[in-house]
C-alpha atoms as a PDB file:
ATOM      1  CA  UNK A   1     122.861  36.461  43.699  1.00  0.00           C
ATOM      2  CA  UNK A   2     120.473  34.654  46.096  1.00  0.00           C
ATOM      3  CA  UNK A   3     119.292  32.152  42.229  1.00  0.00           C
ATOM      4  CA  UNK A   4     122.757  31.130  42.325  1.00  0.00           C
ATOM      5  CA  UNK A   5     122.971  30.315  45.556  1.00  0.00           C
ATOM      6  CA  UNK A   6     119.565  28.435  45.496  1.00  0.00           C
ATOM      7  CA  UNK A   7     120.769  26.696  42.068  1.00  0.00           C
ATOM      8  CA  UNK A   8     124.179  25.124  43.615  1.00  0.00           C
ATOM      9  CA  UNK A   9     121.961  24.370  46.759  1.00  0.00           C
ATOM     10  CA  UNK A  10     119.611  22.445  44.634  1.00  0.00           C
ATOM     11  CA  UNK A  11     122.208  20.737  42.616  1.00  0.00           C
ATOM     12  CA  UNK A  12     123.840  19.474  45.786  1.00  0.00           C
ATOM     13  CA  UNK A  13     120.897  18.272  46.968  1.00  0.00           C
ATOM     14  CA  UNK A  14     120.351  16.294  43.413  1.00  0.00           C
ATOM     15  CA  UNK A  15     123.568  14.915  43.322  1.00  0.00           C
ATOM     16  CA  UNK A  16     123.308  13.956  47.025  1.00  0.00           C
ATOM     17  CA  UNK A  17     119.983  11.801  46.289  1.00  0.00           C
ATOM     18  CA  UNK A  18     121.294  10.173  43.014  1.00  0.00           C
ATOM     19  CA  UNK A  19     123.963   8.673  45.259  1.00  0.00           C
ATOM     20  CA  UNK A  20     121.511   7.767  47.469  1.00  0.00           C
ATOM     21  CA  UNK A  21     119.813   6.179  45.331  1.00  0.00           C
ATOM     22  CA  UNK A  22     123.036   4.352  43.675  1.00  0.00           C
ATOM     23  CA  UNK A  23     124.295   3.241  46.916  1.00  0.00           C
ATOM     24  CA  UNK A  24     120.934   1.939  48.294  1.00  0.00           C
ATOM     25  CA  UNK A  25     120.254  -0.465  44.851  1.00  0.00           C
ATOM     26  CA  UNK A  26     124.173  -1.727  45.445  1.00  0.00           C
ATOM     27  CA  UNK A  27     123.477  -2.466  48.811  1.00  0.00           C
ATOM     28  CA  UNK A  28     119.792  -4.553  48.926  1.00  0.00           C
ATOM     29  CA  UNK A  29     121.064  -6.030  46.053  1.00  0.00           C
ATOM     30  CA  UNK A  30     120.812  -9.960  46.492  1.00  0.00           C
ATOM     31  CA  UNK A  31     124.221 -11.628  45.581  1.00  0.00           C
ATOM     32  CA  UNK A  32     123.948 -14.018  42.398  1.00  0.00           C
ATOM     33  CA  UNK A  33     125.974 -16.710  44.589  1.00  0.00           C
ATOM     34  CA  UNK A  34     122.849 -16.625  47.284  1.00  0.00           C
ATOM     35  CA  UNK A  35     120.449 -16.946  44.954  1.00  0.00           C
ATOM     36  CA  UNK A  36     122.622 -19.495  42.936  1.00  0.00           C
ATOM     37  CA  UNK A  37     122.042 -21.035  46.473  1.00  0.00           C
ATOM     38  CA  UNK A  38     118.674 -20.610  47.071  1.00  0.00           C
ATOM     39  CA  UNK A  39     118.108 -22.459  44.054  1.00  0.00           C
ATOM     40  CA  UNK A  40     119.505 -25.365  44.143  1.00  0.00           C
ATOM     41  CA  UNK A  41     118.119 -25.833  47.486  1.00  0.00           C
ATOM     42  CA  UNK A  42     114.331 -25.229  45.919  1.00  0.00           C
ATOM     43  CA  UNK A  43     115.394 -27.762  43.587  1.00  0.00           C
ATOM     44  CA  UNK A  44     115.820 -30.338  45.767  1.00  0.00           C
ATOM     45  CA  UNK A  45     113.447 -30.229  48.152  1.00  0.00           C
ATOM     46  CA  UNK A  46     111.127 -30.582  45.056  1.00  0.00           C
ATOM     47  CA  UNK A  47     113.327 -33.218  44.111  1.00  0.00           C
ATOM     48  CA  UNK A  48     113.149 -34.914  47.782  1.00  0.00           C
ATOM     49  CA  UNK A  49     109.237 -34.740  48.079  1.00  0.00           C
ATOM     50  CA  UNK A  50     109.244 -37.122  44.411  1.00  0.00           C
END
């Protein structure tokens, strides 16, 4: 009784830290526009200095 308990308890806790995980890599992921961005401004400041 109490391995079944500890087993759903641990599978909770699993499935509670692959979201985690999920979430966190969706959120600090950098946009593709701001580094579209970021970019082009790197290209012309190299640009401006020739």
């Amino acid at each position: 009784m109490l391995a079944k308990i500890w087993k759903k308890v641990g599978l909770i806790i699993l499935i509670i830290a692959c979201l985690w995980n999920i979430v966190y890599k969706l959120v600090s992921k950098v946009s593709f526009d701001g580094a579209i961005e970021a970019a082009k401004a790197q290209i012309q400041s190299i640009q401006e200095k020739f």
